[in-house]
Structures are given as structure tokens and as C-alpha cells.
Protein backbone atom coordinates (compact mmCIF):
# COMPACT_ATOMS: atom_id res chain seq x y z
CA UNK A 1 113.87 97.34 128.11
CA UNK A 2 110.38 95.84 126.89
CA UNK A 3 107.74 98.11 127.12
CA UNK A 4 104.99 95.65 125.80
CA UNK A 5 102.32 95.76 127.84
CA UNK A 6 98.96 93.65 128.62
CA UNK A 7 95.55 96.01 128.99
CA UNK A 8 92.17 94.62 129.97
CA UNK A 9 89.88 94.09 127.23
CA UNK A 10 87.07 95.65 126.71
CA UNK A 11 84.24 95.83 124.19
CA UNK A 12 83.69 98.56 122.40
CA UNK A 13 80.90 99.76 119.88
CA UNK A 14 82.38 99.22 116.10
CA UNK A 15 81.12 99.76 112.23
CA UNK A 16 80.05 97.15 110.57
CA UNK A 17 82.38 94.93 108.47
CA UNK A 18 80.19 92.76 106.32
CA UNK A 19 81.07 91.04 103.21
CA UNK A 20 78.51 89.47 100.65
CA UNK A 21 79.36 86.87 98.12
CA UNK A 22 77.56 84.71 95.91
CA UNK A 23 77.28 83.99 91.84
CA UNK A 24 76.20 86.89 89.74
CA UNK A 25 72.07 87.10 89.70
CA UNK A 26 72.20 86.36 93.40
CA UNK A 27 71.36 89.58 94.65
CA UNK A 28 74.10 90.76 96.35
CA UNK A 29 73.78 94.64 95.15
CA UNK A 30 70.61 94.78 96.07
CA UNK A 31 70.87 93.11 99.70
CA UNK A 32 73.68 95.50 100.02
CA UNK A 33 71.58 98.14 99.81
CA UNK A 34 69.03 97.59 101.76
CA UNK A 35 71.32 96.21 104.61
CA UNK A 36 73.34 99.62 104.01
CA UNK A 37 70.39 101.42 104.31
CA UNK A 38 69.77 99.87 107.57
CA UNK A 39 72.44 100.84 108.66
CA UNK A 40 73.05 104.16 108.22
CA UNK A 41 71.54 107.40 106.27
CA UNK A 42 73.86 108.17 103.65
CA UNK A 43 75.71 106.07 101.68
CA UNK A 44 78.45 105.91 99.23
CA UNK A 45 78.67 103.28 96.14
CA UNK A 46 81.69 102.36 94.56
CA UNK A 47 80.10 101.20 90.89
CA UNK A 48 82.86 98.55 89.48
CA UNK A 49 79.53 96.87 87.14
CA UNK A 50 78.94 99.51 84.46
CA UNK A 51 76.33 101.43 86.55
CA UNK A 52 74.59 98.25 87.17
CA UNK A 53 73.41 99.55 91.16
CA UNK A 54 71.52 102.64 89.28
CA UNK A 55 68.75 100.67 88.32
CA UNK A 56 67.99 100.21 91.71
CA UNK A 57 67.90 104.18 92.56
CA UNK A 58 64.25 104.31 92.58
CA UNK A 59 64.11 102.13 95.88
CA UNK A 60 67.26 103.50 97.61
CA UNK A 61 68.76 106.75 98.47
CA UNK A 62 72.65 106.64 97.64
CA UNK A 63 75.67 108.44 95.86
CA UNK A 64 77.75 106.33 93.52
CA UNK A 65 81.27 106.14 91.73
CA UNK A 66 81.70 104.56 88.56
CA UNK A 67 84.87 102.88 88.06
CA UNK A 68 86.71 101.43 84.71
CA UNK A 69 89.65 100.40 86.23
CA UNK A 70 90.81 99.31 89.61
CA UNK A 71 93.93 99.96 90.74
CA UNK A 72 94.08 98.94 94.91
CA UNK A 73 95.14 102.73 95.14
CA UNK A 74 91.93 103.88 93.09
CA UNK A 75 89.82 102.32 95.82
CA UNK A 76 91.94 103.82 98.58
CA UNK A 77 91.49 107.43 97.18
CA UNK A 78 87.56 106.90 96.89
CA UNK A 79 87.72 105.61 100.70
CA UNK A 80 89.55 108.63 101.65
CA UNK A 81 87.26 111.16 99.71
CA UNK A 82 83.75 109.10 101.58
CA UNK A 83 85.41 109.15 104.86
CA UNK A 84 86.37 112.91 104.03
CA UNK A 85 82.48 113.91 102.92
CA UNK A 86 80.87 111.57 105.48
CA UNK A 87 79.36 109.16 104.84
CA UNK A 88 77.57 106.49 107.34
CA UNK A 89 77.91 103.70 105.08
CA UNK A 90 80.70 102.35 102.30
CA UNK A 91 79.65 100.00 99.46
CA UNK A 92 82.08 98.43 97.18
CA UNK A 93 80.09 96.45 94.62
CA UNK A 94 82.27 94.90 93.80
CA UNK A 95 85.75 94.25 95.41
CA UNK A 96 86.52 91.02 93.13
CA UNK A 97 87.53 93.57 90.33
CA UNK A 98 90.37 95.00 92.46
CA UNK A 99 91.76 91.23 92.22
CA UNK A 100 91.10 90.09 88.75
CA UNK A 101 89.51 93.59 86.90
CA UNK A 102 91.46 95.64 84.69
CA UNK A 103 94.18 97.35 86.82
CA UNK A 104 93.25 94.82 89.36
CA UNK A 105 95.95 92.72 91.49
CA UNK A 106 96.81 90.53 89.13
CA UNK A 107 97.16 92.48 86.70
CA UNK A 108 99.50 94.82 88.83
CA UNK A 109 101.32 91.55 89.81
CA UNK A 110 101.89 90.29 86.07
CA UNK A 111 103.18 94.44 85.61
CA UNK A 112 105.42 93.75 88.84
CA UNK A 113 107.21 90.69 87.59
CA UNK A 114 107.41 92.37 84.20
CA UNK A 115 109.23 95.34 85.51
CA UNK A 116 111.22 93.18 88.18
CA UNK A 117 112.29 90.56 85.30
CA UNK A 118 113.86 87.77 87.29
CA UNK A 119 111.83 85.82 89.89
CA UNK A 120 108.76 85.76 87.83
CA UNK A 121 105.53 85.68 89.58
CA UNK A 122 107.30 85.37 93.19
CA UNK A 123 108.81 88.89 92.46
CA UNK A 124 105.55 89.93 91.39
CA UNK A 125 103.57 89.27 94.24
CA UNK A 126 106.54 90.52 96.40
CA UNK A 127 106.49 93.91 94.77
CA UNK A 128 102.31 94.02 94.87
CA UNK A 129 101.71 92.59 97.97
CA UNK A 130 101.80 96.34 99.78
CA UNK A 131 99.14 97.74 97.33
CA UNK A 132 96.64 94.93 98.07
CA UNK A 133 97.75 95.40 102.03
CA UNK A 134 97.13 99.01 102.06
CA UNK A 135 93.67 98.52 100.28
CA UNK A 136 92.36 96.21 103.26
CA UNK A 137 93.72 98.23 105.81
CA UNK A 138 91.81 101.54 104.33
CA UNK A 139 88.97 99.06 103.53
CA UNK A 140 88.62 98.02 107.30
CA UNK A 141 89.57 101.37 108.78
CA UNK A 142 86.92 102.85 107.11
CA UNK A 143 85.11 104.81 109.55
CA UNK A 144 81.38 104.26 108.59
CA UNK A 145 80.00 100.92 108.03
CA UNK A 146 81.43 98.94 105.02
CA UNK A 147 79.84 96.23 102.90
CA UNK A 148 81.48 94.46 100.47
CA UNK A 149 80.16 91.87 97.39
CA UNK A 150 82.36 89.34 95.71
CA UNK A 151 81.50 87.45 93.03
CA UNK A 152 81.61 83.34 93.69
CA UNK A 153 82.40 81.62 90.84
CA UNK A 154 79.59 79.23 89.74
CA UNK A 155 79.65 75.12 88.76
CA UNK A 156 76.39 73.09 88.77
CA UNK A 157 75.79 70.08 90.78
CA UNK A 158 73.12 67.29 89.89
CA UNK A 159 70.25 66.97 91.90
CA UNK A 160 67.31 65.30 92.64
CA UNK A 161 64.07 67.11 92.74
CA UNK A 162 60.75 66.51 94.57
CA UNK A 163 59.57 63.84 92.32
CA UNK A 164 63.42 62.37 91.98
CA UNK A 165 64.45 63.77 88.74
CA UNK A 166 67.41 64.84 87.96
CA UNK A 167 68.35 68.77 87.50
CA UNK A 168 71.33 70.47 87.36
CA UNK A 169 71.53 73.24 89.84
CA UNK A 170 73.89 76.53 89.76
CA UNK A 171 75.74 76.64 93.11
CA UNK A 172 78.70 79.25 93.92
CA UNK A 173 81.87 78.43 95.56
CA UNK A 174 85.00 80.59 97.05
CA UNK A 175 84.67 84.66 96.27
CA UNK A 176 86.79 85.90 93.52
CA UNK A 177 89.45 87.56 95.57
CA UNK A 178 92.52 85.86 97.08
CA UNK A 179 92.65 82.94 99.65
CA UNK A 180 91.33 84.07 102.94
CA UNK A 181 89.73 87.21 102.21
CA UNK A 182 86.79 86.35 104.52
CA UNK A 183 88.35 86.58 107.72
CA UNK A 184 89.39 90.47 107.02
CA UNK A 185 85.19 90.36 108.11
CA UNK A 186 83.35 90.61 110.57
CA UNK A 187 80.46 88.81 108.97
CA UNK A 188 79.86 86.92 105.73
CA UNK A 189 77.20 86.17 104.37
CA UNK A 190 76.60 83.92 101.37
CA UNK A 191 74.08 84.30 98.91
CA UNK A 192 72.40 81.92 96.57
CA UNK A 193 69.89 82.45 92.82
CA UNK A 194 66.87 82.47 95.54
CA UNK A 195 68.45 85.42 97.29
CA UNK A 196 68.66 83.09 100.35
CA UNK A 197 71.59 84.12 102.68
CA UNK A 198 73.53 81.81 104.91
CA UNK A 199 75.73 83.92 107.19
CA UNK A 200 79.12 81.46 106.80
CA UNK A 201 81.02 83.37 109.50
CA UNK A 202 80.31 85.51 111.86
CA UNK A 203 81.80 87.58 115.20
CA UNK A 204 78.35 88.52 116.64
CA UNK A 205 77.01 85.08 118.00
CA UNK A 206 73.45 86.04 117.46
CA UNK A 207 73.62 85.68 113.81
CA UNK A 208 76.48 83.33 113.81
CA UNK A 209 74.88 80.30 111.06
CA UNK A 210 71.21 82.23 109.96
CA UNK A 211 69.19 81.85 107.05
CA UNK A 212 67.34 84.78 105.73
CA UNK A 213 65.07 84.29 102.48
CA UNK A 214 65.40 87.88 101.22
CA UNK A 215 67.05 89.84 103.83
CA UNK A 216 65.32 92.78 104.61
CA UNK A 217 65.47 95.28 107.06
CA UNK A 218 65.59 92.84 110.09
CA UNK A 219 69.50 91.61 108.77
CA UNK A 220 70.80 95.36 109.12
CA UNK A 221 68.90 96.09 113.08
CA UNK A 222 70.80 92.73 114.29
CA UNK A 223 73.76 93.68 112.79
CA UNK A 224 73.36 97.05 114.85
CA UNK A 225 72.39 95.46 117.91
CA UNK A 226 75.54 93.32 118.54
CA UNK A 227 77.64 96.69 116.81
CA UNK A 228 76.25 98.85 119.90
CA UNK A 229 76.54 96.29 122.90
CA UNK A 230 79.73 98.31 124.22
CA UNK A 231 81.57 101.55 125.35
CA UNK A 232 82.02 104.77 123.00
CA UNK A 233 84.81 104.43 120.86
CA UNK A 234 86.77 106.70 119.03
CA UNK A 235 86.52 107.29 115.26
CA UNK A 236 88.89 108.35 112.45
CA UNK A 237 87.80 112.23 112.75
CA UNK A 238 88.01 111.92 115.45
CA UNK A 239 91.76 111.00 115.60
CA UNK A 240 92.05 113.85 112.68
CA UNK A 241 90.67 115.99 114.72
CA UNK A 242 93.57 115.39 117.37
CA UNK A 243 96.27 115.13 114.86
CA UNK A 244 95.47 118.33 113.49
CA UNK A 245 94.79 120.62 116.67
CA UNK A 246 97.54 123.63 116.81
CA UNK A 247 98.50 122.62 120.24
CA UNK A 248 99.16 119.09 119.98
CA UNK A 249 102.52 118.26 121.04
CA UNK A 250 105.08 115.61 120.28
CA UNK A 251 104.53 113.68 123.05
CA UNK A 252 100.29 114.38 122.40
CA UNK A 253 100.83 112.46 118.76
CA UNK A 254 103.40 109.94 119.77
CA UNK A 255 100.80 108.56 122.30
CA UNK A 256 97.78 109.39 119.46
CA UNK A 257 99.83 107.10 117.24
CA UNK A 258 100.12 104.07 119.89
CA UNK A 259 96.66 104.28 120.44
CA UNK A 260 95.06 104.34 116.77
CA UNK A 261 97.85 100.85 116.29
CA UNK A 262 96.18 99.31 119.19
CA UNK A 263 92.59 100.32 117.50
CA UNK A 264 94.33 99.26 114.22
CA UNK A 265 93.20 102.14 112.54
CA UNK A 266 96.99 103.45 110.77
CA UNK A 267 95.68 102.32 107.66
CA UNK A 268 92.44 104.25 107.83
CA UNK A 269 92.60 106.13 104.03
CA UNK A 270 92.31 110.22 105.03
CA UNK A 271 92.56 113.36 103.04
CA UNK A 272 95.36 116.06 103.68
CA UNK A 273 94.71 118.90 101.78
CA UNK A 274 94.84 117.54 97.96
CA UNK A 275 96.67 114.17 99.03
CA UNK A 276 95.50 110.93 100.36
CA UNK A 277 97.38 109.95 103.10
CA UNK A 278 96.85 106.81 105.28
CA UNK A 279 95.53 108.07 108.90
CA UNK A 280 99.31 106.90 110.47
CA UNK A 281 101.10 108.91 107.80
CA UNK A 282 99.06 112.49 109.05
CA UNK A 283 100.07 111.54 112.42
CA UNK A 284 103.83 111.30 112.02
CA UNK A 285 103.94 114.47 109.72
CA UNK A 286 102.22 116.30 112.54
CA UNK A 287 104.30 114.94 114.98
CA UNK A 288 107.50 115.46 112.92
CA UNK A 289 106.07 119.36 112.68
CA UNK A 290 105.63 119.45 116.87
CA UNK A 291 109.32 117.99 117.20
CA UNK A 292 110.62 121.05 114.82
CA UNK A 293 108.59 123.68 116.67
CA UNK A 294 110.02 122.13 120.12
CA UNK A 295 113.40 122.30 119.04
CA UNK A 296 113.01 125.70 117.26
CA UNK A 297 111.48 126.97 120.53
CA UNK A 298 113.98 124.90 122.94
CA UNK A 299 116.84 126.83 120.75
CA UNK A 300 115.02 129.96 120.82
CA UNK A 301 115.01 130.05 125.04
CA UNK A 302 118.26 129.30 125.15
CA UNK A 303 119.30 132.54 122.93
CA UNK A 304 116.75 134.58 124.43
CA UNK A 305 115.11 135.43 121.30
CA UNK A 306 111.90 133.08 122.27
């Protein structure tokens, strides 16, 4: 029997999923910042450009990570470890080394296709393709407010200026991440050498197509006001929280488990104990543990020794 089943929908209040891109020198750390300030009171920097966001610790409040490498599964256990310590807001400045940095995905697919031997590249990607997967689910599972850079890669196009000369001008194109990446977003914004930013795409209509010369404050308070136009929803600890409560029963997790799928939080990236664990994994090990005790009990009745 099919038990799919059609629910009213229903808006509810969300995090922010907000990706910047643009060539390097277009500000993109620093409009990070001060949007993720905006948005929340601590926040969390993952450093992937040799400390570069430090110089800008003198105008903003924030914890960082340095990073050499970057493995999908290095970002994943930083998520987990933010999420864990709570923090409002998640920077990762920026995500085009986890495609093309040392350790990055294509480095882990060239390793893949190594290992696999026949099938080249195709095997590769086939072997890798769960890493980067697991990365963007933790990424948007996250649950504070996440902002992302990616660095455009740059070409110059000749133009005319105001008394018709021409001069070359540095323009960015697509991110430096794989095809698509964008739509994992909420909103994107695009940013250009006179830290202009074009939002390119966008969910919340009011912002859908603006042009902000320096984005301020003002960029992070609309971004809040479309985030808060709907009902309470629940978060990852909160989910934890449930998952982890000594009476939960099977039935309790089974139905926890349906409902952080249809919230498409399984991926979220959680801490259990010393491990990182995506937030479906806790779920099933605590429901696996409530099945146990049933049937331990159940057995237990039946023998009179419960």
C-alpha cells in the first residue's frame, strides 16, 4: 500500500542561505561579515585564505578556523562542532577550495579514479559524488544562518568610457564550484571590484534583482524580514534534543525521522559524543537502541522477570 501523502503547505520561519560570489578584491569577506553580523550575534569563520578575514577583526566580532586542506568531510566536522557550540551564524570563506583546493573535490575525484583504476574520471566522480553530497546537505542543514563566498573566475571585456575610450574592464563569471551550485541557495548575490552587489537569484521577492553599492547593514534586516514572515519552526537541537530524551520510543523516533526528511534536515552535521554523525544517523541509532529495549522488555514480561 502507498502511504505517500499530500500536507498543506505552510510557511515557516528559516536561516538564512546566502551565497556570495565574485572575483577576488571584490569584497566578498568583508560583505560577509557585516551581513553575518546582521544577522546574528556570534559567528563562526571557516578561514580557507591564509587568515586573510583576521585583518578585518578590528571591525567585527567573530571566531575563526584556519584550514590548509579541504577535504568535504573537514568542512562537515567544523559544521558539526559550530552547530554543537552555537553559533547564530556560519561563514565559509571560501567554499571554492572544497572543489578545486588541496584535498578539495577534484582532487578526491582524481584519488577516486586512481584507486578505482578502470573507468577513469566517470569512476571517479561516481566514488566522490557522496562526499560532495554530504557536504551540501550539512552545509544547508546548518542550523544558524550560513553564508557562503565563491570565487568567480575573472576575464576582461573592452569598454567604452565616458569620453568613448576604450578600457579593458575585469568582470567575473560562474563561481568556482561545480555546475549549479547556486540553486543549493536561497539567495545569491554577485559582487563586482566596486563592491556593488546584484542579487542574481533570489527566494524572498523583495530583494529578488537589487543593487546595493556597499551593502551594509540594510542587506542583512531584509534578509531577516522575509526569514521571519512565518510560523515557528523546529531546529536541529531541537530534533537532538528529541532524539536523545530517555523516554523516546521507537515509534517517537520513527515519526522524528519522517519529519526532519520532510524538513530535509537528515543531513544536518551533529556531534555524538567524540563522532560526527549526520542528524539522520543519531536518529536511527537511537531508534535502533528503543527497538532493543522494547524487545528486551517485551521478552522480559513474558518470563516474568520484567
Amino acid at each position: 500500500m502507498n502511504h505517500l501523502a499530500f500536507i498543506p503547505a505552510t510557511k515557516e520561519q528559516a536561516k538564512a542561505r546566502i551565497a556570495l560570489t565574485g572575483p577576488t578584491g571584490s569584497g566578498k569577506t568583508y560583505t560577509a561579515l557585516v551581513t553575518g553580523t546582521g544577522l546574528g550575534d556570534r559567528i563562526a569563520l571557516v578561514d580557507t585564505e591564509h587568515g586573510s578575514a583576521a585583518k578585518y577583526a578590528d571591525e567585527f566580532t567573530f571566531d575563526t578556523l584556519p584550514l590548509t586542506t579541504f577535504e568535504p568531510t573537514a568542512l562537515v566536522e567544523a559544521l558539526a562542532v559550530a552547530a554543537h557550540d552555537g553559533y547564530d551564524v556560519m561563514i565559509v570563506d571560501s567554499l571554492s577550495h572544497f572543489w578545486s583546493g588541496t584535498g578539495g573535490m577534484l582532487e578526491q575525484v582524481d584519488n577516486a579514479a586512481r584507486r578505482v583504476g578502470a573507468g577513469g574520471s566517470f569512476a571517479g566522480w561516481k566514488e566522490a559524488r557522496p562526499l560532495e553530497r554530504a557536504m551540501l546537505d550539512a552545509l544547508l542543514a546548518y542550523p544558524g544562518h550560513l553564508i557562503v563566498t565563491m570565487r568567480t573566475k575573472t576575464e576582461y571585456v573592452v569598454e567604452a568610457d565616458e569620453r568613448g575610450r576604450k578600457v579593458p574592464r575585469k568582470v567575473g563569471l560562474k563561481p568556482e564550484q561545480r555546475e549549479g551550485i547556486e540553486y543549493e541557495f536561497d539567495i545569491v548575490g554577485d559582487l563586482d571590484h566596486e563592491n556593488t552587489l546584484v542579487i542574481s537569484k533570489s527566494r524572498a521577492k523583495p530583494l529578488s534583482g537589487t543593487v546595493l553599492h556597499k551593502p551594509g547593514a540594510e542587506f542583512a534586516e531584509a534578509v531577516l524580514g522575509w526569514l521571519e514572515a512565518g510560523k515557528p519552526a523546529k531546529s536541529v537541537p531541537d530534533y537532538i534534543t528529541a532524539a536523545t530524551a530517555p523516554d523516546a520510543t521507537y515509534e517517537d523516533l520513527r515519526a522524528l525521522y519522517e519529519e526532519a526528511r520532510r524538513h530535509n534536515l537528515l543531513g544536518a552535521a551533529v556531534l555524538d559524543g567524540e563522532e560526527t554523525r549526520t542528524l539522520g544517523e543519531l536518529i536511527v541509532r537511537h531508534g535502533t537502541e528503543a527497538a532493543k529495549n522494547r524487545v528486551g522488555q517485551d521478552a522480559g514480561s513474558r518470563t516474568g522477570t520484567g
